[in-house]
PDB file of N, CA and C in Angstrom:
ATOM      1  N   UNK A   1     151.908  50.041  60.628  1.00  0.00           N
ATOM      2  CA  UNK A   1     150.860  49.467  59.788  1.00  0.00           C
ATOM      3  C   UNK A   1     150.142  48.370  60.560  1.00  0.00           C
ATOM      4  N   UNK A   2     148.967  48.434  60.445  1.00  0.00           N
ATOM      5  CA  UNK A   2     148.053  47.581  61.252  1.00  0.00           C
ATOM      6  C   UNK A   2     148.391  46.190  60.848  1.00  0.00           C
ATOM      7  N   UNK A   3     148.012  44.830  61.867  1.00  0.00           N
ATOM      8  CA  UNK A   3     148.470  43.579  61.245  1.00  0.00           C
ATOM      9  C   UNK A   3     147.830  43.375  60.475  1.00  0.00           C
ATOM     10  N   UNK A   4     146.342  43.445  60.500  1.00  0.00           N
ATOM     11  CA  UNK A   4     145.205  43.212  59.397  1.00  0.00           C
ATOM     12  C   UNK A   4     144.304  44.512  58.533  1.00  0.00           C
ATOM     13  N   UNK A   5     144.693  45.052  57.842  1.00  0.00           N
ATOM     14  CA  UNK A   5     144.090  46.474  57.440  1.00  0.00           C
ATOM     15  C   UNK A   5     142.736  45.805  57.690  1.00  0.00           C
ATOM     16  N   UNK A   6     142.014  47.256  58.016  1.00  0.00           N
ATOM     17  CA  UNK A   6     140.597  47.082  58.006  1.00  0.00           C
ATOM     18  C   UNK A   6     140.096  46.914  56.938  1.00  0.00           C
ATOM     19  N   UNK A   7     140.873  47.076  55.324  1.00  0.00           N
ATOM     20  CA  UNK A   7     140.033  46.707  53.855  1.00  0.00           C
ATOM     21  C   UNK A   7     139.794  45.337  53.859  1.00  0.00           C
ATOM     22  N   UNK A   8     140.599  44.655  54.258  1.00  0.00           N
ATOM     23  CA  UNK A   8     140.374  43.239  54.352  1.00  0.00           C
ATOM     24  C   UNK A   8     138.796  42.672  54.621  1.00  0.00           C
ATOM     25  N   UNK A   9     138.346  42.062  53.503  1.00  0.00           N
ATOM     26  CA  UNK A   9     137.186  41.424  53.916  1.00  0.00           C
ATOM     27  C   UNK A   9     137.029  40.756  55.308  1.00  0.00           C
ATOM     28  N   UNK A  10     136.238  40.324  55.732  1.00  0.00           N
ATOM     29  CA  UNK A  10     135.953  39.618  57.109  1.00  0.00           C
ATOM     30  C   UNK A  10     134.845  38.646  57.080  1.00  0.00           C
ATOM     31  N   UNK A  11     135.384  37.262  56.890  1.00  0.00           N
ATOM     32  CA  UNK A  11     134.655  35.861  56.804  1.00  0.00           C
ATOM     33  C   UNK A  11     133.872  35.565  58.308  1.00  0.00           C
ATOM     34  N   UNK A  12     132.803  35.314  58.097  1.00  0.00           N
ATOM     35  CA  UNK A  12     132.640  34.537  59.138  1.00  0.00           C
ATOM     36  C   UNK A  12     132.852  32.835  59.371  1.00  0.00           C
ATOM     37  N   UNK A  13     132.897  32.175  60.339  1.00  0.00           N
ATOM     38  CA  UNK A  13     132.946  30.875  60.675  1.00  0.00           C
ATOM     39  C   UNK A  13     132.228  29.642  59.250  1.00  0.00           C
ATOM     40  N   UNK A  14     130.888  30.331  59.019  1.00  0.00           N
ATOM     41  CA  UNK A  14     130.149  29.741  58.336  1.00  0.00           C
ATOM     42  C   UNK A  14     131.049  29.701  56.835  1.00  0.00           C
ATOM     43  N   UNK A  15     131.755  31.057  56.414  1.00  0.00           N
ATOM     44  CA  UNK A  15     132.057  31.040  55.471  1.00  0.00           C
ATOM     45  C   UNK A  15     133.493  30.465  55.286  1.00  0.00           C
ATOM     46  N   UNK A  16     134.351  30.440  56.151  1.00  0.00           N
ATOM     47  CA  UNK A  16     135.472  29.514  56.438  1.00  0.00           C
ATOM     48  C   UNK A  16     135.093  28.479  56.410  1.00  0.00           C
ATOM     49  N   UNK A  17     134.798  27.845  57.059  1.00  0.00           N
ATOM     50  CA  UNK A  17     134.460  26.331  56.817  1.00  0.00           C
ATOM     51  C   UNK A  17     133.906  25.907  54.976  1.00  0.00           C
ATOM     52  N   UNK A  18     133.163  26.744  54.550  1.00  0.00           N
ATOM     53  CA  UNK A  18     133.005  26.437  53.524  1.00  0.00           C
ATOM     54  C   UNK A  18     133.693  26.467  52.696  1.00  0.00           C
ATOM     55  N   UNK A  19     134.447  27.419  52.566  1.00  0.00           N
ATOM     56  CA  UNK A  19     136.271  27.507  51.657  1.00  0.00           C
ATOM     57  C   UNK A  19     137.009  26.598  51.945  1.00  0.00           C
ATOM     58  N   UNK A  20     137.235  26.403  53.234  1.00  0.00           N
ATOM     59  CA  UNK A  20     138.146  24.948  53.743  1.00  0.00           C
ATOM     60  C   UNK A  20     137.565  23.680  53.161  1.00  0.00           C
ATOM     61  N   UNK A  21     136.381  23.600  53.254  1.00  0.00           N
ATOM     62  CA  UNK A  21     135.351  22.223  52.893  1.00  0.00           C
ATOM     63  C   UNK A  21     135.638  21.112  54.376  1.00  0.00           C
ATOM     64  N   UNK A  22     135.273  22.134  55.335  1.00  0.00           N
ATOM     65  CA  UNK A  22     135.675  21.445  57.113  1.00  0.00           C
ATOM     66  C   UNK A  22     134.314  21.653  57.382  1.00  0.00           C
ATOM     67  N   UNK A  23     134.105  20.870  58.394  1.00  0.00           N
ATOM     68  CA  UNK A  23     132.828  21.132  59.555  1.00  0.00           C
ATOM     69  C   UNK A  23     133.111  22.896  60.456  1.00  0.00           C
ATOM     70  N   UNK A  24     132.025  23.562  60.950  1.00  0.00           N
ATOM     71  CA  UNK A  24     132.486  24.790  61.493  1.00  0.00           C
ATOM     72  C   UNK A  24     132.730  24.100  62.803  1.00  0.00           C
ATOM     73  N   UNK A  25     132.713  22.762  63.414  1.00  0.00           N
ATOM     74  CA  UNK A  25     132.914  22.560  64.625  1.00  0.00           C
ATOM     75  C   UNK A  25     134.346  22.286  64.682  1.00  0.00           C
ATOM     76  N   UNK A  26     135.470  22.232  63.207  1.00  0.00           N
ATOM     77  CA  UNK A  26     136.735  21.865  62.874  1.00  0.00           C
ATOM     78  C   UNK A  26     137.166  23.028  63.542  1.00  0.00           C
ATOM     79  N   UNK A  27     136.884  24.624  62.878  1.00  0.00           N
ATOM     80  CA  UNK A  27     136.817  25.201  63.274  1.00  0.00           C
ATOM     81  C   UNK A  27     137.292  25.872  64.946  1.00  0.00           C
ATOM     82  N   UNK A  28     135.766  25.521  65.451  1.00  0.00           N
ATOM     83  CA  UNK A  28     135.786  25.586  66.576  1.00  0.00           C
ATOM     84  C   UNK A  28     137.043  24.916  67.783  1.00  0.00           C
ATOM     85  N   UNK A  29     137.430  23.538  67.534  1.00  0.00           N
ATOM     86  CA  UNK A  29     138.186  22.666  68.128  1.00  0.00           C
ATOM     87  C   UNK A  29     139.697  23.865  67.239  1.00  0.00           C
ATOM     88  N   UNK A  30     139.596  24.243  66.854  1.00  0.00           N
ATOM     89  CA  UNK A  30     141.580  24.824  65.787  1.00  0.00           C
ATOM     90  C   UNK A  30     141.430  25.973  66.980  1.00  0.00           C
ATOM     91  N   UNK A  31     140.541  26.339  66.959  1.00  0.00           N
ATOM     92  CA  UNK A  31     140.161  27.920  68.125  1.00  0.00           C
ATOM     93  C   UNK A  31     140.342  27.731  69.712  1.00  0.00           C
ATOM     94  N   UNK A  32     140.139  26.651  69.859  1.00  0.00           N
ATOM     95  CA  UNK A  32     140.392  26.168  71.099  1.00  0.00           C
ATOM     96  C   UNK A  32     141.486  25.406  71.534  1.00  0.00           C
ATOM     97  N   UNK A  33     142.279  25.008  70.227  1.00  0.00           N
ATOM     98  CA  UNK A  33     143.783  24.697  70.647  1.00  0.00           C
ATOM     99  C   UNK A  33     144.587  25.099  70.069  1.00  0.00           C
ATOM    100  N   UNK A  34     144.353  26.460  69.724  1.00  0.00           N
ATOM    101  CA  UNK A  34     145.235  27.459  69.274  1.00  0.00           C
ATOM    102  C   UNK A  34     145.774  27.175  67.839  1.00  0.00           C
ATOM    103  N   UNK A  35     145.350  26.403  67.176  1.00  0.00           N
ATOM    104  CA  UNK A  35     145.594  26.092  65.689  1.00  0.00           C
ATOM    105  C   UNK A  35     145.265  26.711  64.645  1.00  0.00           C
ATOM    106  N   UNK A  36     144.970  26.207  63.357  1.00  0.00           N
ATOM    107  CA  UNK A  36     144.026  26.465  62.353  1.00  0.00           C
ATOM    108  C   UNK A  36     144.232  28.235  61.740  1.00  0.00           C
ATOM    109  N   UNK A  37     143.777  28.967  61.188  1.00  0.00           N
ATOM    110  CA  UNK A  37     143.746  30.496  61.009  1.00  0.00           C
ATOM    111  C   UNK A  37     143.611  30.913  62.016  1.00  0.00           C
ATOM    112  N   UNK A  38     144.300  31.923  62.397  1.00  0.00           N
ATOM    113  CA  UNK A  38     144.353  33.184  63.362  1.00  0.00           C
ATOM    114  C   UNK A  38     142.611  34.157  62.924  1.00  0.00           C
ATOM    115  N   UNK A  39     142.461  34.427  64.091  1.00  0.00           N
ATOM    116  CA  UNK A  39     140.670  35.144  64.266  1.00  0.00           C
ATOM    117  C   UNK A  39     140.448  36.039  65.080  1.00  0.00           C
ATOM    118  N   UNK A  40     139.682  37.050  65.087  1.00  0.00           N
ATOM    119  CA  UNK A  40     139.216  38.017  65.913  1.00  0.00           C
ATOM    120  C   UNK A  40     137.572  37.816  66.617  1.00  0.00           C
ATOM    121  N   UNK A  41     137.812  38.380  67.946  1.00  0.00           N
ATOM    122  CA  UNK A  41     136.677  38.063  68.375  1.00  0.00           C
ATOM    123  C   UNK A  41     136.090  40.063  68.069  1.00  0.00           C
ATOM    124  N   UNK A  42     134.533  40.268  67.660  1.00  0.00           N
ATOM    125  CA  UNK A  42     134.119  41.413  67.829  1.00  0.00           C
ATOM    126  C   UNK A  42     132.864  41.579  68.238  1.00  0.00           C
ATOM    127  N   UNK A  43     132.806  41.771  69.562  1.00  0.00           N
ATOM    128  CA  UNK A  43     131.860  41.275  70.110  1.00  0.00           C
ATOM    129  C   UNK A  43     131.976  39.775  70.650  1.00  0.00           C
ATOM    130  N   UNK A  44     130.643  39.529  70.949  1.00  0.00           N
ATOM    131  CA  UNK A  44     130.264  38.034  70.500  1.00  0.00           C
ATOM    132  C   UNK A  44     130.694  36.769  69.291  1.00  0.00           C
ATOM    133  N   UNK A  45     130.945  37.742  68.259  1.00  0.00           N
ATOM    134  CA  UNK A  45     131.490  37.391  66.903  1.00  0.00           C
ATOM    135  C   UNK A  45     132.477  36.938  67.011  1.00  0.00           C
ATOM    136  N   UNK A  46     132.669  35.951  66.021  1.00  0.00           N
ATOM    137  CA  UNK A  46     134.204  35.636  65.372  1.00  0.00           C
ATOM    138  C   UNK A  46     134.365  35.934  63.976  1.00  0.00           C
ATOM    139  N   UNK A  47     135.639  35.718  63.811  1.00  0.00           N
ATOM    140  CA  UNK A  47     135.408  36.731  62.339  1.00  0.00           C
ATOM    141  C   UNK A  47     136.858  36.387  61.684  1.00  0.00           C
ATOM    142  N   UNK A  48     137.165  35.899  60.631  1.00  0.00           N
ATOM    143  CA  UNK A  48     138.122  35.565  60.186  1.00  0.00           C
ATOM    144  C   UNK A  48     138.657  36.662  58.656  1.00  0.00           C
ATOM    145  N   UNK A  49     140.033  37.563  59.414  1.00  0.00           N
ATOM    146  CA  UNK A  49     139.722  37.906  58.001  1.00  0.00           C
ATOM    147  C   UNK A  49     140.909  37.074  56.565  1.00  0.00           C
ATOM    148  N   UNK A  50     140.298  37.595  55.688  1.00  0.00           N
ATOM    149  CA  UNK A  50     140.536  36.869  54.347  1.00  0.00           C
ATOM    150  C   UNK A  50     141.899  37.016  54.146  1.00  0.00           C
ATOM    151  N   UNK A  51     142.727  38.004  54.423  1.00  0.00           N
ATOM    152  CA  UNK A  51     144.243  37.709  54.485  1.00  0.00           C
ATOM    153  C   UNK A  51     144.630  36.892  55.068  1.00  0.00           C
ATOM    154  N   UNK A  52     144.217  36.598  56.235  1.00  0.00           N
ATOM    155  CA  UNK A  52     144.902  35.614  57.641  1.00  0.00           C
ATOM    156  C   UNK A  52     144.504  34.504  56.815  1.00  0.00           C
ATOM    157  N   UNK A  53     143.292  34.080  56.222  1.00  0.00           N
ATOM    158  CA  UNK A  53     143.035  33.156  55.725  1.00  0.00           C
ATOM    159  C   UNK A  53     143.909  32.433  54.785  1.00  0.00           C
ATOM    160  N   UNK A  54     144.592  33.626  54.166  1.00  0.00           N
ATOM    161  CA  UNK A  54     145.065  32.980  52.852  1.00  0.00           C
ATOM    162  C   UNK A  54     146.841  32.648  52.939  1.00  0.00           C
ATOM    163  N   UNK A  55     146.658  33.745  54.474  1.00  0.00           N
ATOM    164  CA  UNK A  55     148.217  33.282  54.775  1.00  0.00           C
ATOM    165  C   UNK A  55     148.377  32.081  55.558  1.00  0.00           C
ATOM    166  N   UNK A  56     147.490  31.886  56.073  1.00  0.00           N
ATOM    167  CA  UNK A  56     147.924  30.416  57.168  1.00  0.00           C
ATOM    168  C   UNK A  56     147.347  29.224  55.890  1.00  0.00           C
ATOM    169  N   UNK A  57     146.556  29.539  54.595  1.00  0.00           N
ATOM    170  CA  UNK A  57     146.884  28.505  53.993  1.00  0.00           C
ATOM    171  C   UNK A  57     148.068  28.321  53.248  1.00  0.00           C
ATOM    172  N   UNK A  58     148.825  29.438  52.757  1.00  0.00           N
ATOM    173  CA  UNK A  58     150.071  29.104  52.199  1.00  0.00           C
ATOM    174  C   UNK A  58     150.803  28.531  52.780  1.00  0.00           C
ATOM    175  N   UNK A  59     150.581  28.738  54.369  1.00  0.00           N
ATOM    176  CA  UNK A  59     151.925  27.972  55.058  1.00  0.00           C
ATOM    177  C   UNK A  59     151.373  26.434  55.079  1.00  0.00           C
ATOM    178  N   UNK A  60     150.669  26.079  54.935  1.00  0.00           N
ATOM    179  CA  UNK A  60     150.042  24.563  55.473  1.00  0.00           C
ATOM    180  C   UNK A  60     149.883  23.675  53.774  1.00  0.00           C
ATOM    181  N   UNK A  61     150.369  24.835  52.852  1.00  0.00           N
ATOM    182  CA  UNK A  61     150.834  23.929  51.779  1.00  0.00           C
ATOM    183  C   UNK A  61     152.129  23.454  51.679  1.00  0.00           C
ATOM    184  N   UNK A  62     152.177  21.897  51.603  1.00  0.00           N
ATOM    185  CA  UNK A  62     153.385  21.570  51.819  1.00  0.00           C
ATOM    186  C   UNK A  62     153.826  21.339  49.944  1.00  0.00           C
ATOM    187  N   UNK A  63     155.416  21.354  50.224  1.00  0.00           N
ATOM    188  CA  UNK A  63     156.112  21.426  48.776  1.00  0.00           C
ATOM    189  C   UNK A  63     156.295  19.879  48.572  1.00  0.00           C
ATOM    190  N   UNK A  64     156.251  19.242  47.400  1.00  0.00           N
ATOM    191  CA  UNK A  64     156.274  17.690  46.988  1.00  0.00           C
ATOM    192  C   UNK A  64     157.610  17.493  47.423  1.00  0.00           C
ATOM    193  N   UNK A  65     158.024  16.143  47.913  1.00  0.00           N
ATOM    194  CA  UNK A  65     159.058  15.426  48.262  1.00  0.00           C
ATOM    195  C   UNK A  65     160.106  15.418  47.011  1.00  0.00           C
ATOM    196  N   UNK A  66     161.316  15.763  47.082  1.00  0.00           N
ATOM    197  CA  UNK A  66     161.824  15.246  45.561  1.00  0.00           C
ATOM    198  C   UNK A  66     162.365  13.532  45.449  1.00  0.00           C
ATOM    199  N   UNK A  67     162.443  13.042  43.949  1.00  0.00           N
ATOM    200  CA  UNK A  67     162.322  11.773  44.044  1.00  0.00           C
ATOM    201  C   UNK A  67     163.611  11.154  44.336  1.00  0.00           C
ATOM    202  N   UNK A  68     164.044  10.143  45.269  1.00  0.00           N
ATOM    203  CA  UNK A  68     165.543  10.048  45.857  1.00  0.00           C
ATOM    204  C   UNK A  68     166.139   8.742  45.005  1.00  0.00           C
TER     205      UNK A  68
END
């Protein structure tokens, strides 16, 4: 099974950033040090798709501290 089915929508930069509520240059800098959502280049393009999206935000939600 493919990592990303091809049904998967496919965000671009512009539209990531806007879901995140980041600059696309946040973006850019996560891409260049290997951070942030996982992305495909196609072409020239970058292209984020909407699963990867939603999985690298589950992981970057952190669970509340319990009270000690």
């Amino acid at each position: 099974m493919p990592e990303h089915p091809l049904d998967t929508p496919m965000l671009t930069p512009a539209e990531v950033a806007t879901i995140l509520a980041v600059p696309q240059g946040t973006l850019t800098t996560w891409r260049q040090n290997g951070s942030g959502p996982r992305w495909v280049r196609v072409g020239r393009h970058v292209r984020y798709a909407r699963a990867e999206l939603e999985r690298w935000l589950r992981e970057q939600t952190l669970a509340p501290k319990s009270a000690a």
